[in-house]
PDB file of N, CA and C in Angstrom:
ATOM      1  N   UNK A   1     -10.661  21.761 -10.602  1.00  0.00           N
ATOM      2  CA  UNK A   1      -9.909  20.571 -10.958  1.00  0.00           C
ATOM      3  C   UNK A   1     -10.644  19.347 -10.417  1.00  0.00           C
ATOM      4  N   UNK A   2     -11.071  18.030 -11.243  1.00  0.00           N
ATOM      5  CA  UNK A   2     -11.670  17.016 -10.704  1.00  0.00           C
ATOM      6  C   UNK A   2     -10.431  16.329  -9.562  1.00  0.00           C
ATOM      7  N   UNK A   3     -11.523  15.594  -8.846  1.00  0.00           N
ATOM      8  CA  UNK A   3     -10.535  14.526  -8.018  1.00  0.00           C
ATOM      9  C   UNK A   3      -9.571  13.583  -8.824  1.00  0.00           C
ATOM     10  N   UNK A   4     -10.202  13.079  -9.411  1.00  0.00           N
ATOM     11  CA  UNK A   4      -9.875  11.808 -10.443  1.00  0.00           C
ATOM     12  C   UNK A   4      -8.365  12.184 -10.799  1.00  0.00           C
ATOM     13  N   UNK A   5      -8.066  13.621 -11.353  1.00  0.00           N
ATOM     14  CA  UNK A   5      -6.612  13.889 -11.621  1.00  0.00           C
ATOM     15  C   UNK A   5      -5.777  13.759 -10.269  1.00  0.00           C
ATOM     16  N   UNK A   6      -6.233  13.949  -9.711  1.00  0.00           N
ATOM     17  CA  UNK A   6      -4.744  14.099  -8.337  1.00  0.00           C
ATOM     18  C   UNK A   6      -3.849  12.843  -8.080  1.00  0.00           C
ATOM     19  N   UNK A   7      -4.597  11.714  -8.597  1.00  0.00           N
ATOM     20  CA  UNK A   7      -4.116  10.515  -8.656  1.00  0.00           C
ATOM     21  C   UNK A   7      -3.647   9.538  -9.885  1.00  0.00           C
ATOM     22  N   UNK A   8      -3.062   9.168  -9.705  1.00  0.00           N
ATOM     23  CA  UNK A   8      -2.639   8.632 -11.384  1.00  0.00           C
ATOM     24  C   UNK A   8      -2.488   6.926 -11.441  1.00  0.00           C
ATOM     25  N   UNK A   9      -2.625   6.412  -9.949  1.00  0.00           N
ATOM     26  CA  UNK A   9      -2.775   4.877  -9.710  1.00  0.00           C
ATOM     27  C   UNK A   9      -4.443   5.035  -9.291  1.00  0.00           C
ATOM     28  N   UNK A  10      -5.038   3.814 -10.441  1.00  0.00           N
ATOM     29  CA  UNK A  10      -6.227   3.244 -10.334  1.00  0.00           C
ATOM     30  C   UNK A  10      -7.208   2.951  -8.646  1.00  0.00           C
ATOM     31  N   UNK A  11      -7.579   4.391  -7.842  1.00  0.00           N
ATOM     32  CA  UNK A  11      -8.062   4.380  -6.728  1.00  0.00           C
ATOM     33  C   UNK A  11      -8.855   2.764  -6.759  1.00  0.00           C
ATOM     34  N   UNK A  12      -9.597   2.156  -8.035  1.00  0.00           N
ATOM     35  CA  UNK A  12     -10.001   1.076  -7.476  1.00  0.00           C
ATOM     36  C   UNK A  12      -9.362  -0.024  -7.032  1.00  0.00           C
ATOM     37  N   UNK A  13      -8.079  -0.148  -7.835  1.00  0.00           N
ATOM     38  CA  UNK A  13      -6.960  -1.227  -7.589  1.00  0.00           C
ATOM     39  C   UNK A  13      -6.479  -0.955  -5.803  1.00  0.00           C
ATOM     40  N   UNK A  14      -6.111   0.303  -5.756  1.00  0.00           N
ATOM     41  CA  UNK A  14      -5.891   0.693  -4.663  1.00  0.00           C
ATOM     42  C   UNK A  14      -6.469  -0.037  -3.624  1.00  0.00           C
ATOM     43  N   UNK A  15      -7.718   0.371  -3.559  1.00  0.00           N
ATOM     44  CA  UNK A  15      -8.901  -0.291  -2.708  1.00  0.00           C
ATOM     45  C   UNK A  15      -8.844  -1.368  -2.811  1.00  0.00           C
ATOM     46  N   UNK A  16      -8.926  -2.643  -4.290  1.00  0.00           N
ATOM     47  CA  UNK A  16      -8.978  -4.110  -3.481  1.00  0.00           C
ATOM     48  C   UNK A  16      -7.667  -4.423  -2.813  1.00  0.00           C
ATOM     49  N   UNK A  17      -6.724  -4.062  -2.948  1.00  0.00           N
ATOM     50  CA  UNK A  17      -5.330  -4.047  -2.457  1.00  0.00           C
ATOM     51  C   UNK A  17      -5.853  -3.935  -0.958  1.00  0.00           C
ATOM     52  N   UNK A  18      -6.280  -2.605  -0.973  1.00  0.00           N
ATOM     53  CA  UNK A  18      -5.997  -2.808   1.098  1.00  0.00           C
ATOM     54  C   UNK A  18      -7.204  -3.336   1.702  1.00  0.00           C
ATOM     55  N   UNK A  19      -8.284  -3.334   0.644  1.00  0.00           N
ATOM     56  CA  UNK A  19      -9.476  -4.778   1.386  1.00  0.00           C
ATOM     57  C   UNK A  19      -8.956  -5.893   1.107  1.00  0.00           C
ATOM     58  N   UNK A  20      -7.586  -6.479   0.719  1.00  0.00           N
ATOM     59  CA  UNK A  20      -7.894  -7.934   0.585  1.00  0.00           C
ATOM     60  C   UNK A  20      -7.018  -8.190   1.815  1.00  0.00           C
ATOM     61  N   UNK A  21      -6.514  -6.872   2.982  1.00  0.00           N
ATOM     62  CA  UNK A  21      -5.954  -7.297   4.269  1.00  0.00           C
ATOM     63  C   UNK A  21      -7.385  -7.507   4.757  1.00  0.00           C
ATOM     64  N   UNK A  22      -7.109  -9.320   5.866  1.00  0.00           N
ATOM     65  CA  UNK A  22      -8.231  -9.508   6.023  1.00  0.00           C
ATOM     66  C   UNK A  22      -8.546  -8.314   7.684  1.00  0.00           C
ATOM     67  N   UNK A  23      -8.028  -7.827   7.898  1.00  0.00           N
ATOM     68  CA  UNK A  23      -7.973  -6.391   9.010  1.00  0.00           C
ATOM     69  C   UNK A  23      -8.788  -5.252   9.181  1.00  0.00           C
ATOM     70  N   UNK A  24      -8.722  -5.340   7.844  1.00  0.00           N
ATOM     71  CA  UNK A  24      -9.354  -4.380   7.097  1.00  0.00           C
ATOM     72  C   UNK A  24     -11.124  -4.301   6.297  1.00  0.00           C
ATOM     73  N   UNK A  25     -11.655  -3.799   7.333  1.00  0.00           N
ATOM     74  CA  UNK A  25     -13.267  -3.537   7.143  1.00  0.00           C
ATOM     75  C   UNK A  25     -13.946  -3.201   6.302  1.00  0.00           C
ATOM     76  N   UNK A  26     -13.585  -1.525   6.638  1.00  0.00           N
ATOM     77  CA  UNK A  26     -14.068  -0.583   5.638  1.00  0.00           C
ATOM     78  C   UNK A  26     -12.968   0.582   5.090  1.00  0.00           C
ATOM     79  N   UNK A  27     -13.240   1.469   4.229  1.00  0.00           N
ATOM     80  CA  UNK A  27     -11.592   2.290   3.973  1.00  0.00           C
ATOM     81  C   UNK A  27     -12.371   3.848   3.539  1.00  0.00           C
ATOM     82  N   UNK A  28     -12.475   4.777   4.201  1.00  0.00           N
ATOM     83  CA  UNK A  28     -13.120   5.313   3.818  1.00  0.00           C
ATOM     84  C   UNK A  28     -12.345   6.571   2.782  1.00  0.00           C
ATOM     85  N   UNK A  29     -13.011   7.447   1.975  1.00  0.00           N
ATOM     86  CA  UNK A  29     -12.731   8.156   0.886  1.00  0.00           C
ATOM     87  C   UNK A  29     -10.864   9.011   1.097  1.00  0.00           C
ATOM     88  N   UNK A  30     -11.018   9.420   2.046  1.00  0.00           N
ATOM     89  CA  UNK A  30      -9.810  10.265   2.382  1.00  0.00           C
ATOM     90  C   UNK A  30      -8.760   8.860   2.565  1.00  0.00           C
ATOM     91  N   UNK A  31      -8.855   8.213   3.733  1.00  0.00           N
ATOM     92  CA  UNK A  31      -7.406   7.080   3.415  1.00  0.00           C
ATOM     93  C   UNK A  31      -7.363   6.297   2.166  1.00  0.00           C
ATOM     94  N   UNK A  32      -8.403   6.267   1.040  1.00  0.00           N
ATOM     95  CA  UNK A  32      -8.171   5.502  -0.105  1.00  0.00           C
ATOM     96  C   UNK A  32      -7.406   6.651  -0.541  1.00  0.00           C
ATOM     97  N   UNK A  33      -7.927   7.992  -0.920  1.00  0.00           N
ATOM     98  CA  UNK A  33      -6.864   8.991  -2.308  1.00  0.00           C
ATOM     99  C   UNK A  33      -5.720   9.263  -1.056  1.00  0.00           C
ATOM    100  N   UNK A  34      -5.181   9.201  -0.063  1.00  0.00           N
ATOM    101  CA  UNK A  34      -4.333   9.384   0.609  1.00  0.00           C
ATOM    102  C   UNK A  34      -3.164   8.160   0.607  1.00  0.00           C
ATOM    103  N   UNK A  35      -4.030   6.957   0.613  1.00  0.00           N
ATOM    104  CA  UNK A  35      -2.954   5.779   0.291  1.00  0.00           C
ATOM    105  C   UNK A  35      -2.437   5.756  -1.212  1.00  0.00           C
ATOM    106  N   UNK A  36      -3.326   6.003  -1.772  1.00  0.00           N
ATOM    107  CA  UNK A  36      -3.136   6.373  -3.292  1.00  0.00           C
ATOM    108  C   UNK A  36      -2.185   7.076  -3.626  1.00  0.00           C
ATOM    109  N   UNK A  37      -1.807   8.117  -3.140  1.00  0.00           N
ATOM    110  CA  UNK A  37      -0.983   9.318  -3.251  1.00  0.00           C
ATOM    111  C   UNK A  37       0.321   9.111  -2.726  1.00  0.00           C
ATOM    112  N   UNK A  38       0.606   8.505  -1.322  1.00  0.00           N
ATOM    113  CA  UNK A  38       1.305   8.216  -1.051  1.00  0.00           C
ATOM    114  C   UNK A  38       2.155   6.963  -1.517  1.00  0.00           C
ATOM    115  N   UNK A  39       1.332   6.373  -2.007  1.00  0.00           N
ATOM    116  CA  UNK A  39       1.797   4.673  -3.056  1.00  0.00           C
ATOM    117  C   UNK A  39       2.497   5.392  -3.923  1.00  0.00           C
ATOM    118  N   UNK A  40       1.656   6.533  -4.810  1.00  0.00           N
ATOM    119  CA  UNK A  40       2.508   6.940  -5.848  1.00  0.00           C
ATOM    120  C   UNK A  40       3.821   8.060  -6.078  1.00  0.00           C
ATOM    121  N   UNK A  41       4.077   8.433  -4.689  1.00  0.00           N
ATOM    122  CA  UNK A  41       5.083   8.972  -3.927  1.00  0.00           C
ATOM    123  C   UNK A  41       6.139   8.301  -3.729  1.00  0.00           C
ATOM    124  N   UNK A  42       6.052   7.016  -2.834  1.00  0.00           N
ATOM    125  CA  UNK A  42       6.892   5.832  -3.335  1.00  0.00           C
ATOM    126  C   UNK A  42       7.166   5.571  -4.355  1.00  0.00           C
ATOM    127  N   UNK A  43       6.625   5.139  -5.069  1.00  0.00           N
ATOM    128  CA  UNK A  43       6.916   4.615  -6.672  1.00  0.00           C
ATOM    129  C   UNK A  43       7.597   5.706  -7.324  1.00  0.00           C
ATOM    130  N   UNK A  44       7.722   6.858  -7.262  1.00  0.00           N
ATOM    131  CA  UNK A  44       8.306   8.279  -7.773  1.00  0.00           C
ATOM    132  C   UNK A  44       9.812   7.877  -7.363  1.00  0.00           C
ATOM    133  N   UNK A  45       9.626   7.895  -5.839  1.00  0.00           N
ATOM    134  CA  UNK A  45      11.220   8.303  -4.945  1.00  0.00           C
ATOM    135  C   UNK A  45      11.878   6.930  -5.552  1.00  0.00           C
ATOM    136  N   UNK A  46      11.305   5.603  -5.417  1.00  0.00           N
ATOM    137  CA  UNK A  46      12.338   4.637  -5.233  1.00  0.00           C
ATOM    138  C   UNK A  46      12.776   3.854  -7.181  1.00  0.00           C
ATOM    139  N   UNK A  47      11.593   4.609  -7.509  1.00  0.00           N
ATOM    140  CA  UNK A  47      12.174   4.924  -9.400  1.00  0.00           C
ATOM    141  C   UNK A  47      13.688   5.947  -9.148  1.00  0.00           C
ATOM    142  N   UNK A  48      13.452   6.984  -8.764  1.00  0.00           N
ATOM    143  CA  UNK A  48      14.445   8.046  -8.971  1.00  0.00           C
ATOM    144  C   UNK A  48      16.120   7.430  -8.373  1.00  0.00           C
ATOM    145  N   UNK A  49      15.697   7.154  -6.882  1.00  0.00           N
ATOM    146  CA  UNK A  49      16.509   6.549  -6.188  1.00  0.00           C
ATOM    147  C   UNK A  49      17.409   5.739  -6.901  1.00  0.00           C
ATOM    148  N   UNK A  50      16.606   4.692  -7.510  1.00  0.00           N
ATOM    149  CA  UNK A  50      17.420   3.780  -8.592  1.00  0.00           C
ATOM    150  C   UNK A  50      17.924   3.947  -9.976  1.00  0.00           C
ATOM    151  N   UNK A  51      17.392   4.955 -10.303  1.00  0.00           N
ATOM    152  CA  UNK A  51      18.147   5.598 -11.518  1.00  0.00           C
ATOM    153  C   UNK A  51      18.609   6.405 -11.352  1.00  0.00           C
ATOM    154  N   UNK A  52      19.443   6.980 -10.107  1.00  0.00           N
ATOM    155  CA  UNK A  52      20.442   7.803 -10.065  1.00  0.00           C
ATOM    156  C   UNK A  52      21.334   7.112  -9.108  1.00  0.00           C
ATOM    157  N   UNK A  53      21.370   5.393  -9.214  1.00  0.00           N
ATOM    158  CA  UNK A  53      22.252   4.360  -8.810  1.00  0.00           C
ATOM    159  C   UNK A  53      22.684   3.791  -9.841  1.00  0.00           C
ATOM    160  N   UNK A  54      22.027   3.598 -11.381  1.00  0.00           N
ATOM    161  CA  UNK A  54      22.126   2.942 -11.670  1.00  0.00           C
ATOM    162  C   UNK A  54      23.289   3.199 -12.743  1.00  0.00           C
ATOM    163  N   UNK A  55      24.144   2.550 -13.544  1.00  0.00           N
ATOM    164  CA  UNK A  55      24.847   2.436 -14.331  1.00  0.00           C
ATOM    165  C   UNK A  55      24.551   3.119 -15.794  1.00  0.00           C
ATOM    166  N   UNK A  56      23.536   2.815 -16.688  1.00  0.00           N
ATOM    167  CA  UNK A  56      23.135   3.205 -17.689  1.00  0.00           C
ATOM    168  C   UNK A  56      21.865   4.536 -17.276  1.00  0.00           C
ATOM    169  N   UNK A  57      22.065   5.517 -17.883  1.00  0.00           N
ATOM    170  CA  UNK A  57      21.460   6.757 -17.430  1.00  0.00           C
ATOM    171  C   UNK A  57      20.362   6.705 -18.612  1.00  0.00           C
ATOM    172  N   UNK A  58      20.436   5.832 -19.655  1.00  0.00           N
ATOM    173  CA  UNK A  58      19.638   5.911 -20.902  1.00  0.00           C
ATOM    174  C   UNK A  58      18.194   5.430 -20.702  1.00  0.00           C
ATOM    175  N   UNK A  59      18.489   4.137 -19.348  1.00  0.00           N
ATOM    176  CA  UNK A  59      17.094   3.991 -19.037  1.00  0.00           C
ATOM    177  C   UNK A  59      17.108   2.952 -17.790  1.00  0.00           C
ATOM    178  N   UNK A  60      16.085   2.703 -17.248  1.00  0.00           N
ATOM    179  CA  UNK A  60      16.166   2.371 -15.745  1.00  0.00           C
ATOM    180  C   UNK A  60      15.603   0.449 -15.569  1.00  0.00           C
ATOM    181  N   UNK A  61      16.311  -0.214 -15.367  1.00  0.00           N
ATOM    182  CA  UNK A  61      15.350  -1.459 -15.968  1.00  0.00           C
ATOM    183  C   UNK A  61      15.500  -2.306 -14.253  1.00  0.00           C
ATOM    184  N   UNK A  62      14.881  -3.714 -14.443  1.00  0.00           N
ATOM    185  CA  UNK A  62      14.341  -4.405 -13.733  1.00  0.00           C
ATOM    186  C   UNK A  62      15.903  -4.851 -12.327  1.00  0.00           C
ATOM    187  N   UNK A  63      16.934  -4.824 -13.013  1.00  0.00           N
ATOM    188  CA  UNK A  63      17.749  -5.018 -12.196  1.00  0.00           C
ATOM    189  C   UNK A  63      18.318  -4.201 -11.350  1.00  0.00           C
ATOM    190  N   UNK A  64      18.340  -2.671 -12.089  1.00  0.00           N
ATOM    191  CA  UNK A  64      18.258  -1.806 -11.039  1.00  0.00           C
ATOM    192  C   UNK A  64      17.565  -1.514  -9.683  1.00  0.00           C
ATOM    193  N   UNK A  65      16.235  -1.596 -10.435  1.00  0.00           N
ATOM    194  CA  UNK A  65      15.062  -1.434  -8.923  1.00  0.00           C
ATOM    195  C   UNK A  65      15.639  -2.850  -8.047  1.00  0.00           C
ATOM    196  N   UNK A  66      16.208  -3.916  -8.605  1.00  0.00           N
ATOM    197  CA  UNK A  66      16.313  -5.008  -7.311  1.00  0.00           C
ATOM    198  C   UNK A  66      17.513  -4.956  -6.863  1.00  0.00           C
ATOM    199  N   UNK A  67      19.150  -4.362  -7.215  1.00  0.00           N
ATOM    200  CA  UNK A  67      19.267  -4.103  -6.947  1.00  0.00           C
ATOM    201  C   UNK A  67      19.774  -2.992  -5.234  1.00  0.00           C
ATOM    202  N   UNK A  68      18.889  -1.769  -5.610  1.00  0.00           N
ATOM    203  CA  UNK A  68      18.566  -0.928  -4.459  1.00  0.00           C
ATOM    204  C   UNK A  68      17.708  -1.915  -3.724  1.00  0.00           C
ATOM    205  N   UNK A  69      16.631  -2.739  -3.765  1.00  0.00           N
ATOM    206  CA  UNK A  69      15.827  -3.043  -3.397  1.00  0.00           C
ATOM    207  C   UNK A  69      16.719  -4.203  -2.297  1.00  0.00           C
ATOM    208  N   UNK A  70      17.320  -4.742  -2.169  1.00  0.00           N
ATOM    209  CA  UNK A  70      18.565  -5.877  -1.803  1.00  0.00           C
ATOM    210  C   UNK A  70      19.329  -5.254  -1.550  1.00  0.00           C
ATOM    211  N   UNK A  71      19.715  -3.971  -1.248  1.00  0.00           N
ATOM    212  CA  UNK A  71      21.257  -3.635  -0.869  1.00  0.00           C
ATOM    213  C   UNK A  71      20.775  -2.690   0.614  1.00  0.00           C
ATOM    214  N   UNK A  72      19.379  -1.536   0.054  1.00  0.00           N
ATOM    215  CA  UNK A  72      19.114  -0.735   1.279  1.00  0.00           C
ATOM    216  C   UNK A  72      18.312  -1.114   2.310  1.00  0.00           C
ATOM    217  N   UNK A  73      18.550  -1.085   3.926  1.00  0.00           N
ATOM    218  CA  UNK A  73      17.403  -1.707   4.442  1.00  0.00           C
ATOM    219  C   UNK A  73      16.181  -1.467   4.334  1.00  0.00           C
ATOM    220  N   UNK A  74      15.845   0.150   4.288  1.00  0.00           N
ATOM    221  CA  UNK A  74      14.884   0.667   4.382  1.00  0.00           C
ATOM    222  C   UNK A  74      13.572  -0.057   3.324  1.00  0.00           C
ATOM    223  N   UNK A  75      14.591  -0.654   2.691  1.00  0.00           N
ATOM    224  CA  UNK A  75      13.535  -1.516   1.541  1.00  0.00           C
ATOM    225  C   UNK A  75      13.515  -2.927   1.418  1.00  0.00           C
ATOM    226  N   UNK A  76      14.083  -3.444   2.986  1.00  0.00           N
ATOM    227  CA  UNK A  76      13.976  -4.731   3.432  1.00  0.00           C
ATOM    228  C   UNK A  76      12.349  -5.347   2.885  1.00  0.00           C
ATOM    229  N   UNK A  77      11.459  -4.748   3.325  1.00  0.00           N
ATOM    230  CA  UNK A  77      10.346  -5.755   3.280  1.00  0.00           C
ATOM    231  C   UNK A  77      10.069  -5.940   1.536  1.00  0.00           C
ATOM    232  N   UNK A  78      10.697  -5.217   0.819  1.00  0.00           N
ATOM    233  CA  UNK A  78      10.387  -5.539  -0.822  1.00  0.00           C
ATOM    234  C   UNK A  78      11.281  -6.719  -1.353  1.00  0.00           C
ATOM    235  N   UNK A  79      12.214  -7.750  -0.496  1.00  0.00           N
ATOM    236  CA  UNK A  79      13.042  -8.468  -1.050  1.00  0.00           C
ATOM    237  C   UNK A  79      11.906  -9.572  -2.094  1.00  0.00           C
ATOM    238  N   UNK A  80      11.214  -9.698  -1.122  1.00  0.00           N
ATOM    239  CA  UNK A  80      10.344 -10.683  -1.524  1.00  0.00           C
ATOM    240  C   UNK A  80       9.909 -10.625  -2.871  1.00  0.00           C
ATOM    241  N   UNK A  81       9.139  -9.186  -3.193  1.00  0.00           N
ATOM    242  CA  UNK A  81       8.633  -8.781  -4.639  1.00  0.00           C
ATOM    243  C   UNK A  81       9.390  -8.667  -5.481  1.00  0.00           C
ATOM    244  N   UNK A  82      10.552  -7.835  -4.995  1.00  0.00           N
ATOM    245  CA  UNK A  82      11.866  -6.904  -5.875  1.00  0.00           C
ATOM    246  C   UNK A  82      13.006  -8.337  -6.054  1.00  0.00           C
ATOM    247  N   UNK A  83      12.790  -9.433  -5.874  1.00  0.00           N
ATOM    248  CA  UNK A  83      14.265 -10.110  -6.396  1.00  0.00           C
ATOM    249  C   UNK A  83      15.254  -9.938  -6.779  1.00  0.00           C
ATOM    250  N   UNK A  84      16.589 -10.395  -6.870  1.00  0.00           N
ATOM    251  CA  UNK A  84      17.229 -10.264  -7.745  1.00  0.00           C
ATOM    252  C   UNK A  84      17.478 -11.038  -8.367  1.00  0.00           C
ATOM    253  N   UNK A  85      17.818 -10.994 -10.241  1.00  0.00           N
ATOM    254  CA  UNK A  85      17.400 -12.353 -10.795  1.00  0.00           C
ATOM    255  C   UNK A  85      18.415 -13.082 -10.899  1.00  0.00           C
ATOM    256  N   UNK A  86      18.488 -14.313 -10.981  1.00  0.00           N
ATOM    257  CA  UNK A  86      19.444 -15.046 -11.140  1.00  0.00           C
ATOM    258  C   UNK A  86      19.166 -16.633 -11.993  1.00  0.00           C
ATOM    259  N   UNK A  87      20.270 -17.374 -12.344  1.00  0.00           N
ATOM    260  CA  UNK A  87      20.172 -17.956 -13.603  1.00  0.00           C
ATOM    261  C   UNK A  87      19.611 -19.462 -13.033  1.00  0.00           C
ATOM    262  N   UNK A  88      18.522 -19.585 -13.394  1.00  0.00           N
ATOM    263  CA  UNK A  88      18.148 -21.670 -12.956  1.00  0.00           C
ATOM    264  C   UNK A  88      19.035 -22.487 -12.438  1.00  0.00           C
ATOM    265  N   UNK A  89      20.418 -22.416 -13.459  1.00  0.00           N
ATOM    266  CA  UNK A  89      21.334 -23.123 -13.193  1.00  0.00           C
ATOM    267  C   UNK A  89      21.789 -22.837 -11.146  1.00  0.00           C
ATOM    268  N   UNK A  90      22.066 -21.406 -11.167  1.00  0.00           N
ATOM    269  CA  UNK A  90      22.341 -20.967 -10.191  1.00  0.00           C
ATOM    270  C   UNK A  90      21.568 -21.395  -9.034  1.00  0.00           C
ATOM    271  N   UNK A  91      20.465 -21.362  -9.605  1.00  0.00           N
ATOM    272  CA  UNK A  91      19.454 -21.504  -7.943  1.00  0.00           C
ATOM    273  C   UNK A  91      19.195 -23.187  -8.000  1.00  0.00           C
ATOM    274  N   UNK A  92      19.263 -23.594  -8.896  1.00  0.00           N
ATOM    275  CA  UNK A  92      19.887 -25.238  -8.152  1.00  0.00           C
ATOM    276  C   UNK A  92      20.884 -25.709  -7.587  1.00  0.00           C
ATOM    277  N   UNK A  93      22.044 -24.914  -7.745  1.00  0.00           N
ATOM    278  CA  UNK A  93      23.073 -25.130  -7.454  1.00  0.00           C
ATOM    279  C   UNK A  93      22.991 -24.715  -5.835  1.00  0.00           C
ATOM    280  N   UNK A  94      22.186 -23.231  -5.077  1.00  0.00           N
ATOM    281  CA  UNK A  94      21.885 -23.037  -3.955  1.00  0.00           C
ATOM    282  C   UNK A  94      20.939 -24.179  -3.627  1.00  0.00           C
ATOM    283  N   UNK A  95      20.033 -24.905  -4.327  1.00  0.00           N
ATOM    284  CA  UNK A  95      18.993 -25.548  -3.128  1.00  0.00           C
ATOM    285  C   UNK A  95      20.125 -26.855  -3.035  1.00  0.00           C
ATOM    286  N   UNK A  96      20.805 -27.055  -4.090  1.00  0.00           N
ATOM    287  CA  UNK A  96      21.955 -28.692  -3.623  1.00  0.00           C
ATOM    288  C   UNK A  96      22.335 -28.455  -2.032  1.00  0.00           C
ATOM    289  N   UNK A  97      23.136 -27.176  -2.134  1.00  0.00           N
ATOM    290  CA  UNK A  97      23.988 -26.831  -1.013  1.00  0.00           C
ATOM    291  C   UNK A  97      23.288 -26.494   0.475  1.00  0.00           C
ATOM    292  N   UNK A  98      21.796 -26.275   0.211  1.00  0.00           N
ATOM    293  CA  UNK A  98      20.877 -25.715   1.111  1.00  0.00           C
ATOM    294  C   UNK A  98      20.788 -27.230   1.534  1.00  0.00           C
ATOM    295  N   UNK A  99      20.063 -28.432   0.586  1.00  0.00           N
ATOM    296  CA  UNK A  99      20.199 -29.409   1.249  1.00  0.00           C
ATOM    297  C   UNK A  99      21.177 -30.311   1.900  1.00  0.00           C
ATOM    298  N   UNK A 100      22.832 -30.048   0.904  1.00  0.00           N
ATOM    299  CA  UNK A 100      23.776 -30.955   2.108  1.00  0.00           C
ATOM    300  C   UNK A 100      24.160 -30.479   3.483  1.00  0.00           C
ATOM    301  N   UNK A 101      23.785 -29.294   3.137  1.00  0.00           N
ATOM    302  CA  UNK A 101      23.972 -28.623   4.635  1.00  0.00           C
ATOM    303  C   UNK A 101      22.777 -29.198   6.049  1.00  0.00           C
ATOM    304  N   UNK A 102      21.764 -29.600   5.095  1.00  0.00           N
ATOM    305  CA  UNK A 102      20.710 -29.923   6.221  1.00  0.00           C
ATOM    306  C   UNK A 102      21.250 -31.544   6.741  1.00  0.00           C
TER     307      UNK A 102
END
């Protein structure tokens, strides 16, 4: 069996991803298909996770993943990426109130 199959996220994407921490030197062969693997381990569990939260079983969409992503801690640090969406109107209406408060 080649290497190339064991992974199904783009090992090169992978790689500029964890070289563009500036921390980060060199990455050698085993922690790239290992981060790889494990990225796509995540992406498995917290797909599943959310479609067996979610309301419609027919198919799994963007509000679901944010959602879980906003409700569990364990997935605190994804608020940032994972949003939840909300309407223009709405989020002016928070920065008014953000500012009379200041």
């Amino acid at each position: 069996m080649a290497e190339k199959s064991l992974n199904t996220l783009p090992l090169s994407r992978v790689k500029t991803i964890m070289k563009s921490s500036p921390e980060v030197s060199s990455i050698s062969q085993e922690a790239l298909h290992l981060t790889g693997k494990a990225t796509e381990l995540f992406i498995q569990a917290l797909a599943k996770f959310s479609y067996q939260q979610s309301s419609s079983k027919s198919s799994l969409q963007y509000k679901d993943l944010a959602e879980i992503v906003n409700s569990e801690d364990t997935l605190q640090f994804l608020h940032d990426i994972v949003p939840r969406k909300i309407k223009a109107k709405q989020y002016l209406k928070m920065l008014r109130e953000q500012d009379e408060d200041d």
